[in-house]
Protein backbone atom coordinates (compact mmCIF):
# COMPACT_ATOMS: atom_id res chain seq x y z
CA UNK A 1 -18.07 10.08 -32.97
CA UNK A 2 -15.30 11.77 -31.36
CA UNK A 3 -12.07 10.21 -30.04
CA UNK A 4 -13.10 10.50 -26.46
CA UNK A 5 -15.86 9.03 -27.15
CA UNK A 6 -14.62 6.31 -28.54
CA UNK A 7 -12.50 5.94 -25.66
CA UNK A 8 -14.95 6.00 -23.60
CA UNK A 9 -17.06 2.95 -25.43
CA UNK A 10 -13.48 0.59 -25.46
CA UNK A 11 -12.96 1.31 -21.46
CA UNK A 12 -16.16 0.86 -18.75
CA UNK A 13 -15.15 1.97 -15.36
CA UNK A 14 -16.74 0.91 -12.59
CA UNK A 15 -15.91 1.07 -8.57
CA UNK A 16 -18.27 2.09 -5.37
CA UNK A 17 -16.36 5.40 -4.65
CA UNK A 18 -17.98 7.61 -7.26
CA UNK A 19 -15.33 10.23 -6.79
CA UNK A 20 -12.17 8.26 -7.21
CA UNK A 21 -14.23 6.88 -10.33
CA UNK A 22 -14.57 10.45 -12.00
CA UNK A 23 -11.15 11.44 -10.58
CA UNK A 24 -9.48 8.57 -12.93
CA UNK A 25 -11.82 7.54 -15.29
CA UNK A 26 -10.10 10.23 -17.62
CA UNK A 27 -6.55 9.08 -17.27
CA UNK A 28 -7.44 5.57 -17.84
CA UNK A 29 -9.31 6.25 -20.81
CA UNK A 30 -6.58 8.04 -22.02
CA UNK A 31 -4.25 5.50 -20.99
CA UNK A 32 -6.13 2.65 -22.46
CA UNK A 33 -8.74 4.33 -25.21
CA UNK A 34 -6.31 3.91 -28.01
CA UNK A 35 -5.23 0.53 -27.88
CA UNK A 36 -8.75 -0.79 -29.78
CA UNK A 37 -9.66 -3.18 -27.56
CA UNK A 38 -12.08 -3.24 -24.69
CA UNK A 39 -11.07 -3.12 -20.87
CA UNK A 40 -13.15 -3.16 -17.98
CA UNK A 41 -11.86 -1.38 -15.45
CA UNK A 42 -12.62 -2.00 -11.59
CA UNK A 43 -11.54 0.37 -8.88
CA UNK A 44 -11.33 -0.06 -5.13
CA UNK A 45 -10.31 1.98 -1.98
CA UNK A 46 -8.52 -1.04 0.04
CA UNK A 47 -6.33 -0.49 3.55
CA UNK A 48 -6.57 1.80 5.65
CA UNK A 49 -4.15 4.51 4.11
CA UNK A 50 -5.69 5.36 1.06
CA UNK A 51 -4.30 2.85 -0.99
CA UNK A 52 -6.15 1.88 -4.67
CA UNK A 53 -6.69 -1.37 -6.13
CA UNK A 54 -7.30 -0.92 -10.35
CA UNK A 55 -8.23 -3.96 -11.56
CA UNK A 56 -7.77 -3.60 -15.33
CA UNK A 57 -9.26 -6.40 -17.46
CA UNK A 58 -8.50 -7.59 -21.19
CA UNK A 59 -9.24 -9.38 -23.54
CA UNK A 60 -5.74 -11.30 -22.31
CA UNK A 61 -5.77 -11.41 -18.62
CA UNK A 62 -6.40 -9.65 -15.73
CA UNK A 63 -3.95 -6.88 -14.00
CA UNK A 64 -3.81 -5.15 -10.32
CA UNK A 65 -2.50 -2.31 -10.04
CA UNK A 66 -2.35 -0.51 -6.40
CA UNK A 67 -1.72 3.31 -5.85
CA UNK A 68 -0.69 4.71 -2.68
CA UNK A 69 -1.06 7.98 -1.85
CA UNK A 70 -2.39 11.66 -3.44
CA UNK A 71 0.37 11.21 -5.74
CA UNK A 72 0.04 8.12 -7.04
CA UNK A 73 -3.55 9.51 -7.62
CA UNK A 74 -2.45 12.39 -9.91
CA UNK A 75 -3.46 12.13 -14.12
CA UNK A 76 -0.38 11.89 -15.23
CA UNK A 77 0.87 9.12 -13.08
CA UNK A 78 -1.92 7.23 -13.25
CA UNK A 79 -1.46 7.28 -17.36
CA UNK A 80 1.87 6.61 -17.39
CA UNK A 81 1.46 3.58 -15.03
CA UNK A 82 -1.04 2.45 -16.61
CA UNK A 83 -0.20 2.95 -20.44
CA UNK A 84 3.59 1.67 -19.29
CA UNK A 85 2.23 -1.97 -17.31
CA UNK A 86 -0.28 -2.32 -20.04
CA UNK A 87 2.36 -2.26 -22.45
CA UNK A 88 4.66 -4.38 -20.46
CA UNK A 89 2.53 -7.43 -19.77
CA UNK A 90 1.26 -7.07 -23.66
CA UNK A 91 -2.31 -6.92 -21.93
């Protein structure tokens, strides 16, 4: 098994909005994948200007996480914010 795919098995993404789905479930594989432990990942368009809840659940808690915007929506943010707050909170 490869190491995306083992990224893949440690994070399950799940939201209505199939696109913003396949548009981040990359960075938050990446962002996650490695940490050997399973997160289940929930994402949400909420408001009315394109604003993103990511729900990212542990095995230690629960965090929210909203992006606003196209770039706030861009790989590389979306990894960084996500690997950095992950790390922060020790989730």
């Amino acid at each position: 098994m490869g190491m995306s795919e083992r990224r893949m098995k440690l994070v399950q993404v799940e939201g209505q909005d199939a696109l913003l789905i396949e548009r981040l479930r990359d960075p938050l594989s990446r962002a996650l994948g490695n940490r050997r432990t399973f997160y289940s990942v929930r994402i949400e368009a909420v408001g009315r200007v394109g604003e993103v809840l990511v729900s990212i659940t542990g095995s230690k808690g629960r965090l929210p996480l909203i992006l606003r915007g196209e770039e706030e929506l861009e790989a590389a943010y979306v990894f960084r914010a996500v690997s950095d707050t992950v790390s922060r909170f020790g989730l």
